[in-house]
N, C-alpha and C. Protein backbone atom coordinates (compact mmCIF):
# COMPACT_ATOMS: atom_id res chain seq x y z
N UNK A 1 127.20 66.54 34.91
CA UNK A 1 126.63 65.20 34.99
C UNK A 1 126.76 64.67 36.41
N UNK A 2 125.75 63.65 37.05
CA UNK A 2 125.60 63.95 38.25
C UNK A 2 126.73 62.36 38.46
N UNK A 3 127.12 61.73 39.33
CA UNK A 3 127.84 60.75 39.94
C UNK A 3 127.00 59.60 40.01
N UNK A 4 127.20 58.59 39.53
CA UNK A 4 126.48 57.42 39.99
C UNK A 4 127.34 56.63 41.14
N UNK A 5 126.77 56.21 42.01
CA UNK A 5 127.35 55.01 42.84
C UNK A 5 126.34 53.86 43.10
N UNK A 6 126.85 52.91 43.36
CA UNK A 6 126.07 51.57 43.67
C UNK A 6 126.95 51.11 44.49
N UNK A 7 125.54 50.47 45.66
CA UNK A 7 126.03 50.26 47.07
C UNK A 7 125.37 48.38 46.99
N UNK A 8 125.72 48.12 48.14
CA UNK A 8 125.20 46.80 48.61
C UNK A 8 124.31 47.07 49.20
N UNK A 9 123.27 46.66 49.51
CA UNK A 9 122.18 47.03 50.14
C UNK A 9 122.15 46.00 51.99
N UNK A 10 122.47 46.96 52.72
CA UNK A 10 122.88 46.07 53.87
C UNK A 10 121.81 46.23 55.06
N UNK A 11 120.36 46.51 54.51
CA UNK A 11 119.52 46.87 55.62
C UNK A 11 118.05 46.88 54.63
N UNK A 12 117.51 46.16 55.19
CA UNK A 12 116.25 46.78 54.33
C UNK A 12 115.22 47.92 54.99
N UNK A 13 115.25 48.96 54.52
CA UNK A 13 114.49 50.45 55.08
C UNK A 13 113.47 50.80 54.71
N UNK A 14 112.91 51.60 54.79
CA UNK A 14 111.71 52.17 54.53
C UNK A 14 112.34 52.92 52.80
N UNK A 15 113.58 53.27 53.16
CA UNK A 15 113.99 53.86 51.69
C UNK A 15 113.97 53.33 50.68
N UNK A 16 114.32 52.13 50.68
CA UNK A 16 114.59 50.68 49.99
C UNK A 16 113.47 50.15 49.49
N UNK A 17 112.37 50.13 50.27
CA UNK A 17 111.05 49.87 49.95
C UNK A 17 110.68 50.09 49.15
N UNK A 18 110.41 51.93 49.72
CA UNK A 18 109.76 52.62 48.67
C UNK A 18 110.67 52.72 47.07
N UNK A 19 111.91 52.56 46.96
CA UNK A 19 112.18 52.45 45.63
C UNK A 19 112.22 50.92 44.86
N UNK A 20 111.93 49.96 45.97
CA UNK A 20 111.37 48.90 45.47
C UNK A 20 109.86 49.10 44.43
N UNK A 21 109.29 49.76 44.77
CA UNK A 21 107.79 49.80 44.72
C UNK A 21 107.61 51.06 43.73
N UNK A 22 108.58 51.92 43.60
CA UNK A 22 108.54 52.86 42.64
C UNK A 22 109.68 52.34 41.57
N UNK A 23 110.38 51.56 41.36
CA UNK A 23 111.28 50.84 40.72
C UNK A 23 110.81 49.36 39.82
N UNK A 24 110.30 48.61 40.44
CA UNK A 24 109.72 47.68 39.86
C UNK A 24 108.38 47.50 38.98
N UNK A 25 107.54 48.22 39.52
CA UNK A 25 106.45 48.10 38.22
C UNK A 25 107.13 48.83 36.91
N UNK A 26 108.02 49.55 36.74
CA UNK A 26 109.08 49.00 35.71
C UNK A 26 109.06 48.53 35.00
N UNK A 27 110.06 47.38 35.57
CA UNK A 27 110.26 46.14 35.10
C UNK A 27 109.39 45.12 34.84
N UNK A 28 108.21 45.34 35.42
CA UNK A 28 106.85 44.27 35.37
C UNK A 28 106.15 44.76 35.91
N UNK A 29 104.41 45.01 35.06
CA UNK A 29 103.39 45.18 35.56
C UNK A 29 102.60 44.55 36.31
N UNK A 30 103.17 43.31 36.44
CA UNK A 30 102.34 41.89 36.86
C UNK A 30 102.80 41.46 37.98
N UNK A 31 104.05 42.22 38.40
CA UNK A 31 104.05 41.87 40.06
C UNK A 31 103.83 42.83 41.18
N UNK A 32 103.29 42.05 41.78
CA UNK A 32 102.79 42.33 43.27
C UNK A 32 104.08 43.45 43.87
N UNK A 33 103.32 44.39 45.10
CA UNK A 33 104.38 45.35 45.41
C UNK A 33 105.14 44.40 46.73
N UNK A 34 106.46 44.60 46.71
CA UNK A 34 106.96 43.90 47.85
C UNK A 34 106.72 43.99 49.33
N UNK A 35 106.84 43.38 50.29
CA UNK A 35 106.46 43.65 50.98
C UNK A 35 108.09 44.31 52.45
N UNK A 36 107.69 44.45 53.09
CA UNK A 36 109.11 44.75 53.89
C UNK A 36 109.74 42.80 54.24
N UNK A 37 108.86 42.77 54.76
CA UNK A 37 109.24 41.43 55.07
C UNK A 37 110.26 40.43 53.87
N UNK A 38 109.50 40.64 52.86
CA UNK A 38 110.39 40.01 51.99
C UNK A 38 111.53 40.66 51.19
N UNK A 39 111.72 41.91 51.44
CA UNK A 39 112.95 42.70 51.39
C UNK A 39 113.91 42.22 52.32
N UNK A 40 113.07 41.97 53.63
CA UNK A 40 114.70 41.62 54.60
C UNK A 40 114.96 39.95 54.19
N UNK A 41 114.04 39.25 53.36
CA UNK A 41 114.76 38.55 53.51
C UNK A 41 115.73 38.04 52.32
N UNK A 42 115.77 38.71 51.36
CA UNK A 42 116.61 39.29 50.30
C UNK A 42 117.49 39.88 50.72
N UNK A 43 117.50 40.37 51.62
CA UNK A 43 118.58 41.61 52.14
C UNK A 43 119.43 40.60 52.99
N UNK A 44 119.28 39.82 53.97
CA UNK A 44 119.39 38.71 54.90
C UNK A 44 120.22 37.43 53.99
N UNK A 45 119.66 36.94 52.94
CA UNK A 45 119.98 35.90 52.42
C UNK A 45 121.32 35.91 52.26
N UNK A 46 121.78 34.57 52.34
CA UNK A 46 123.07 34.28 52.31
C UNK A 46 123.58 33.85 50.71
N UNK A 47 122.17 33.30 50.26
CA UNK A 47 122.76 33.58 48.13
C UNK A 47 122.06 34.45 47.71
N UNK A 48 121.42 35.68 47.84
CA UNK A 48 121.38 37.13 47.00
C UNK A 48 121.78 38.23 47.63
N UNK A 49 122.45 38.92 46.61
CA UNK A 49 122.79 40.03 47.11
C UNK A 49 122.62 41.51 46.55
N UNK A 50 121.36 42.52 46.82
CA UNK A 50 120.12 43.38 46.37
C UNK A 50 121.81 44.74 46.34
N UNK A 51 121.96 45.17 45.12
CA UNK A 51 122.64 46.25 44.93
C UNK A 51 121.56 47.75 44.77
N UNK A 52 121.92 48.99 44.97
CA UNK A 52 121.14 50.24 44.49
C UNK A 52 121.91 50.83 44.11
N UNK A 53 121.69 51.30 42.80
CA UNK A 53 122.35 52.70 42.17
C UNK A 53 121.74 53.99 43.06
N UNK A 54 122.65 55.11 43.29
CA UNK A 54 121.96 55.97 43.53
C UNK A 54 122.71 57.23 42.34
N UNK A 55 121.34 57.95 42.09
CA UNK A 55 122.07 59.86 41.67
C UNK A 55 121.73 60.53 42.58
N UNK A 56 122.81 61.34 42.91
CA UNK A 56 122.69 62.28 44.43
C UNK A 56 121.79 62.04 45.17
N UNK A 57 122.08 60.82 45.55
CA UNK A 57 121.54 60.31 47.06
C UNK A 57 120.26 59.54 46.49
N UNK A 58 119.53 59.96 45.74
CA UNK A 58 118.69 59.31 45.32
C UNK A 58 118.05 57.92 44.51
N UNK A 59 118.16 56.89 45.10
CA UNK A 59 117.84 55.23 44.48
C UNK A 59 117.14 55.46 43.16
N UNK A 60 118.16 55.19 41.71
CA UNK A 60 117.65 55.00 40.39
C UNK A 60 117.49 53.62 40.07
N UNK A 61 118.21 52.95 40.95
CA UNK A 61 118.33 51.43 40.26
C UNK A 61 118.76 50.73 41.14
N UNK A 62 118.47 49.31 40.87
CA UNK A 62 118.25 48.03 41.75
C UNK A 62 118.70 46.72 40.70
N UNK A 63 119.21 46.15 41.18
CA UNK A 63 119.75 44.56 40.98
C UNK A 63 119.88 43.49 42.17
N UNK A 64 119.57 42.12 41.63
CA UNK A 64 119.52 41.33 42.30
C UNK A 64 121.12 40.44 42.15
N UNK A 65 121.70 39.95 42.76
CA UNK A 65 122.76 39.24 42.26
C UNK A 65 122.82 37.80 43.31
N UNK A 66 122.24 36.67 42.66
CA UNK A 66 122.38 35.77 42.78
C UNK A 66 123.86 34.48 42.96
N UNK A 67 124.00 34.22 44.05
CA UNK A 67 125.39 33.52 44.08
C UNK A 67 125.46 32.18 44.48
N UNK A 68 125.07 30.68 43.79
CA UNK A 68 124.47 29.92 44.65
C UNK A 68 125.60 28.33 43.56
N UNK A 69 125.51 27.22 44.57
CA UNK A 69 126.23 26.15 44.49
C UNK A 69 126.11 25.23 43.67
N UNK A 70 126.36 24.32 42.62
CA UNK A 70 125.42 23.56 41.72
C UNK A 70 127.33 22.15 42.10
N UNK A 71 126.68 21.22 41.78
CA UNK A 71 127.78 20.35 41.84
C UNK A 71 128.82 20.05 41.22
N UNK A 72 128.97 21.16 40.03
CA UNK A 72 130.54 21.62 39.79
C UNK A 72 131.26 22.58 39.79
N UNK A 73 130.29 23.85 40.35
CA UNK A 73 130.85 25.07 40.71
C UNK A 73 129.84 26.21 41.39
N UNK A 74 130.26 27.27 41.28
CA UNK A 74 129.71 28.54 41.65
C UNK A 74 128.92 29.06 40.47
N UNK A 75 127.74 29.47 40.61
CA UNK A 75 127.49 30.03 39.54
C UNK A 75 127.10 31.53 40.18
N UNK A 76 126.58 32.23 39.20
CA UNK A 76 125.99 34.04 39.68
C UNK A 76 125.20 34.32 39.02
N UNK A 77 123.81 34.58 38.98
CA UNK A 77 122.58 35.24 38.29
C UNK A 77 122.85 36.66 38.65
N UNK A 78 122.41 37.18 37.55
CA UNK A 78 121.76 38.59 37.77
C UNK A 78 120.43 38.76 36.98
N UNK A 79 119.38 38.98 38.50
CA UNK A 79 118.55 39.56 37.96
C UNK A 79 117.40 40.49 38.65
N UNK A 80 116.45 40.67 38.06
CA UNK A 80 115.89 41.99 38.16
C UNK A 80 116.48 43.46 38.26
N UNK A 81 117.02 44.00 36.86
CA UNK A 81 117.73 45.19 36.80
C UNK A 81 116.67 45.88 36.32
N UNK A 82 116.58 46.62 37.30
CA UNK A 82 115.37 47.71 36.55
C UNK A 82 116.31 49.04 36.98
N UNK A 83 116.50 50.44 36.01
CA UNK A 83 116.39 51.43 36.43
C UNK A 83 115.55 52.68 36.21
N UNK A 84 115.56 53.64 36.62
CA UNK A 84 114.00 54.11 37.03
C UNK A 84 114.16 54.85 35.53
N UNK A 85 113.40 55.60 34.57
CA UNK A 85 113.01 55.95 33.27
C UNK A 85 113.44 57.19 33.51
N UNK A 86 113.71 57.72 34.43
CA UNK A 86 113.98 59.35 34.37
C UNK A 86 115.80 59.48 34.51
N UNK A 87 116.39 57.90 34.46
CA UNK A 87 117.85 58.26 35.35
C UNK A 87 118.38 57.12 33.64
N UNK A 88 117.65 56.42 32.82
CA UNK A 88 118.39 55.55 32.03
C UNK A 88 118.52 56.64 30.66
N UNK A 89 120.00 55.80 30.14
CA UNK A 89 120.62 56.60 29.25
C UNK A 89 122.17 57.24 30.00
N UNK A 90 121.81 57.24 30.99
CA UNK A 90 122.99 58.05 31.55
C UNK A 90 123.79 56.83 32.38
N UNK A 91 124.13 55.86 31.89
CA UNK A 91 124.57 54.95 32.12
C UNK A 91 124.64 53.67 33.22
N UNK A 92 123.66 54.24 34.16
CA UNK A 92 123.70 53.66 35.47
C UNK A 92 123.48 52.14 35.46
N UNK A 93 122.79 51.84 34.42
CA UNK A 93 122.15 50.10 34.01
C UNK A 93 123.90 49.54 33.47
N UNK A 94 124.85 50.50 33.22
CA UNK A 94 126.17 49.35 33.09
C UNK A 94 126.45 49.74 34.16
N UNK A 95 126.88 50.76 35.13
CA UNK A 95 127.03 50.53 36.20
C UNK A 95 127.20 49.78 37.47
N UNK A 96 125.88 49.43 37.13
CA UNK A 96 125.37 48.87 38.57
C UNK A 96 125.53 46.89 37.94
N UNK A 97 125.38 46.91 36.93
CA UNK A 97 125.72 45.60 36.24
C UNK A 97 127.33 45.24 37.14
N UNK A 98 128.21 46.15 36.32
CA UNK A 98 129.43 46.14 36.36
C UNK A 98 129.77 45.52 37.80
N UNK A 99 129.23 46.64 38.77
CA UNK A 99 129.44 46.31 40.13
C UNK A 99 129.05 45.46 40.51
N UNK A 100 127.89 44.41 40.25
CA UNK A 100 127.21 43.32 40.42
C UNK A 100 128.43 42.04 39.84
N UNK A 101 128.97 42.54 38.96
CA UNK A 101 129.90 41.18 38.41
C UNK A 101 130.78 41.19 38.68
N UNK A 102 131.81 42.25 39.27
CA UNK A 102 132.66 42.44 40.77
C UNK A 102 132.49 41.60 41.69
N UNK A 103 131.45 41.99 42.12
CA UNK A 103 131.13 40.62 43.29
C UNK A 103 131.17 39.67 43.31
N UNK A 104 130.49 38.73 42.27
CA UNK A 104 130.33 37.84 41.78
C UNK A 104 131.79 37.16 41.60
N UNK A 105 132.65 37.88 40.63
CA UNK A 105 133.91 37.86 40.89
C UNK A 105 134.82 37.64 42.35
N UNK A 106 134.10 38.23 43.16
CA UNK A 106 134.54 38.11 44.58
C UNK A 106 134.20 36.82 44.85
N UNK A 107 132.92 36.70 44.65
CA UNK A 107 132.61 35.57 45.57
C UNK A 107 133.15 34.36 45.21
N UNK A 108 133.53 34.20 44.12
CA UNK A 108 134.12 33.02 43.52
C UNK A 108 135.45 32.93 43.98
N UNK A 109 136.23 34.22 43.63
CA UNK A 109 137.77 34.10 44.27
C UNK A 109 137.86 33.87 45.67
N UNK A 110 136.90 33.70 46.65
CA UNK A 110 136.64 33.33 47.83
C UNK A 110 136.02 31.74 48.15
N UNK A 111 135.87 31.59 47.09
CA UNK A 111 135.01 30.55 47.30
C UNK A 111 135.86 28.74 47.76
N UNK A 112 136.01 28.45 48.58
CA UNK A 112 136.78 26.73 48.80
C UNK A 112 137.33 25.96 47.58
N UNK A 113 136.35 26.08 46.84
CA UNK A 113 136.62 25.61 45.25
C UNK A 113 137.73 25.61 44.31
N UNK A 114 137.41 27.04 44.54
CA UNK A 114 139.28 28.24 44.01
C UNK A 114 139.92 28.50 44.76
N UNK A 115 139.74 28.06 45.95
CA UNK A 115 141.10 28.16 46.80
C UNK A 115 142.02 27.06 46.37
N UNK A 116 141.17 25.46 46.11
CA UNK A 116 141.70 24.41 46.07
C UNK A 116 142.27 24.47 44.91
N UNK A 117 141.90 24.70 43.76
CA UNK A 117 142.29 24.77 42.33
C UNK A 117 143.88 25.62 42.49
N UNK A 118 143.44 26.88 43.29
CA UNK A 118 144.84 28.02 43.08
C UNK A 118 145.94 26.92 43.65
N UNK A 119 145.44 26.14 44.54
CA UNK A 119 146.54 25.45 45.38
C UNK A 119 147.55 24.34 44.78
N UNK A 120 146.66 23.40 44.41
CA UNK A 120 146.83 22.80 43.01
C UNK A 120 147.46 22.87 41.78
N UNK A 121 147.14 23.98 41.12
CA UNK A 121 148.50 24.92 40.59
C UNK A 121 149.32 25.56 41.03
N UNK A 122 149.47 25.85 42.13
CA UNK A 122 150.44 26.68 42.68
C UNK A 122 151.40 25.22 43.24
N UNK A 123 151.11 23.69 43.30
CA UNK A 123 152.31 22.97 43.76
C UNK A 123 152.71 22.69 42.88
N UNK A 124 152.02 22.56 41.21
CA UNK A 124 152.61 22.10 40.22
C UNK A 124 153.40 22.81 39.57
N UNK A 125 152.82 24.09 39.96
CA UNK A 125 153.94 24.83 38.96
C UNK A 125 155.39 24.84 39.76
N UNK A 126 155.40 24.96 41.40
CA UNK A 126 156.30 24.98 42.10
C UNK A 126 157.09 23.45 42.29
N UNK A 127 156.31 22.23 42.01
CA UNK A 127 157.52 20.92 41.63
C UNK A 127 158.12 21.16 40.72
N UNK A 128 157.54 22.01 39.84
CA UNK A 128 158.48 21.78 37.99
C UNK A 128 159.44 22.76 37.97
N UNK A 129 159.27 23.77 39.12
CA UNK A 129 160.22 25.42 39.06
C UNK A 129 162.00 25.15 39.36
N UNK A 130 162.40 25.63 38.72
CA UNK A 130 163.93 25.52 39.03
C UNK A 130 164.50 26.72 39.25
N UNK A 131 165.18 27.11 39.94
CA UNK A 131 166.05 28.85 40.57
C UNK A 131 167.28 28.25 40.13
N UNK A 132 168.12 28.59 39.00
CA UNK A 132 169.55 28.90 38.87
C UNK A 132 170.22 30.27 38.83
N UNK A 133 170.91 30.12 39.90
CA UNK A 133 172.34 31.45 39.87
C UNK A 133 173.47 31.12 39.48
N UNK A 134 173.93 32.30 39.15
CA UNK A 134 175.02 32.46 38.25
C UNK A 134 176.35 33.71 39.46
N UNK A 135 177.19 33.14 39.08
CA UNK A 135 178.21 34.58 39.70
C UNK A 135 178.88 35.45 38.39
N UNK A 136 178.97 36.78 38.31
CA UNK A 136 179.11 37.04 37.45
C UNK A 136 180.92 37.12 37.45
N UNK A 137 181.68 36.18 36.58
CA UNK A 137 183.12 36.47 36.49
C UNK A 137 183.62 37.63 35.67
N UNK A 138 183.03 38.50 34.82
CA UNK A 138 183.44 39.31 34.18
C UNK A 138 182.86 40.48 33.66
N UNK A 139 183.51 41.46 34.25
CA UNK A 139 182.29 43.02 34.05
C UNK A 139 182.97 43.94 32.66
N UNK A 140 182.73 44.51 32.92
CA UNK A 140 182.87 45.65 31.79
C UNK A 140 182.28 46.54 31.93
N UNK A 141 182.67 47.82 32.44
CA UNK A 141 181.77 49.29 31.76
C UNK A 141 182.55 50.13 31.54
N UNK A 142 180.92 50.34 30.22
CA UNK A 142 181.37 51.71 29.19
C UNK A 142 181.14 52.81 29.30
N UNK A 143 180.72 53.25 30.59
CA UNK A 143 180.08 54.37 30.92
C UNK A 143 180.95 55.42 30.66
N UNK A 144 181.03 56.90 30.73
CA UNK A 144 181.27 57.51 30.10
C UNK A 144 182.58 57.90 31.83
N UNK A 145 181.90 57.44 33.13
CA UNK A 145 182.89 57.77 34.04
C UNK A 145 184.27 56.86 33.83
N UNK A 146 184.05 55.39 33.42
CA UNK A 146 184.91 54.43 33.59
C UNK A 146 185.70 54.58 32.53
N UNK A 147 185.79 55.79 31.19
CA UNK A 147 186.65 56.26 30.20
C UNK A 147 187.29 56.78 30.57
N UNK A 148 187.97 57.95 31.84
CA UNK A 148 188.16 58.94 31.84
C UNK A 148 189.18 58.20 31.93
């Protein structure tokens, strides 16, 4: 069975393209083929982030992962998961999911929001914390050396 990996997509290429364009009518017959231009700027954007599955080297699958601000938190879309008909079944569509909600995961544990929150709990729990020591006055062992 061959290896799946899924990458971040950190360049938009001619490779990228073309499995844009062999990848997506797919997922929909009704859209238009992409163009490069609007690959980089998917690729570029500062709230999506374009993942590829590959099998041996070769782009089976694509996701979009959306990461954007609403006025009480972070949220994360995922979408457009298409993988190509000759590579599904062999698991790559949880895959590349999986790795998509990693991130997502990332981006949140990074995010100002949850820094402030961790902080927040981290003084409350540390006003209420108490450290008591003890000296120990009295030992005992039964070990089998301290019989002899």
């Amino acid at each position: 069975m061959s290896q799946v990996s899924v990458e971040r997509v950190a360049s938009a290429d001619e490779e990228i393209l073309t499995a844009c364009h062999r990848l997506i009518p797919q997922l929909s017959s009704s859209s238009a083929p992409i163009a490069l231009r609007e690959l980089q700027e998917i690729v570029s954007s500062e709230v999506s982030v374009l993942f590829a599955a590959r099998v041996d080297s070769r782009v089976v699958g694509l996701l979009t992962l959306v990461v954007f601000r609403i006025p009480t938190a972070v949220r994360a879309w995922i979408e457009d998961v298409v993988v190509d008909e000759s590579a599904r079944g062999d698991g790559e569509r949880v895959t590349i999911v999986l790795f998509a909600d990693r991130e997502s995961h990332d981006a949140w544990r990074d995010h100002d929001r949850h820094r402030e929150a961790q902080a927040v709990g981290k003084a409350k729990l540390y006003a209420e914390y108490r450290l008591y020591s003890a000296e120990i006055d009295y030992h005992r062992d039964f070990s089998s050396d301290a019989l002899r």
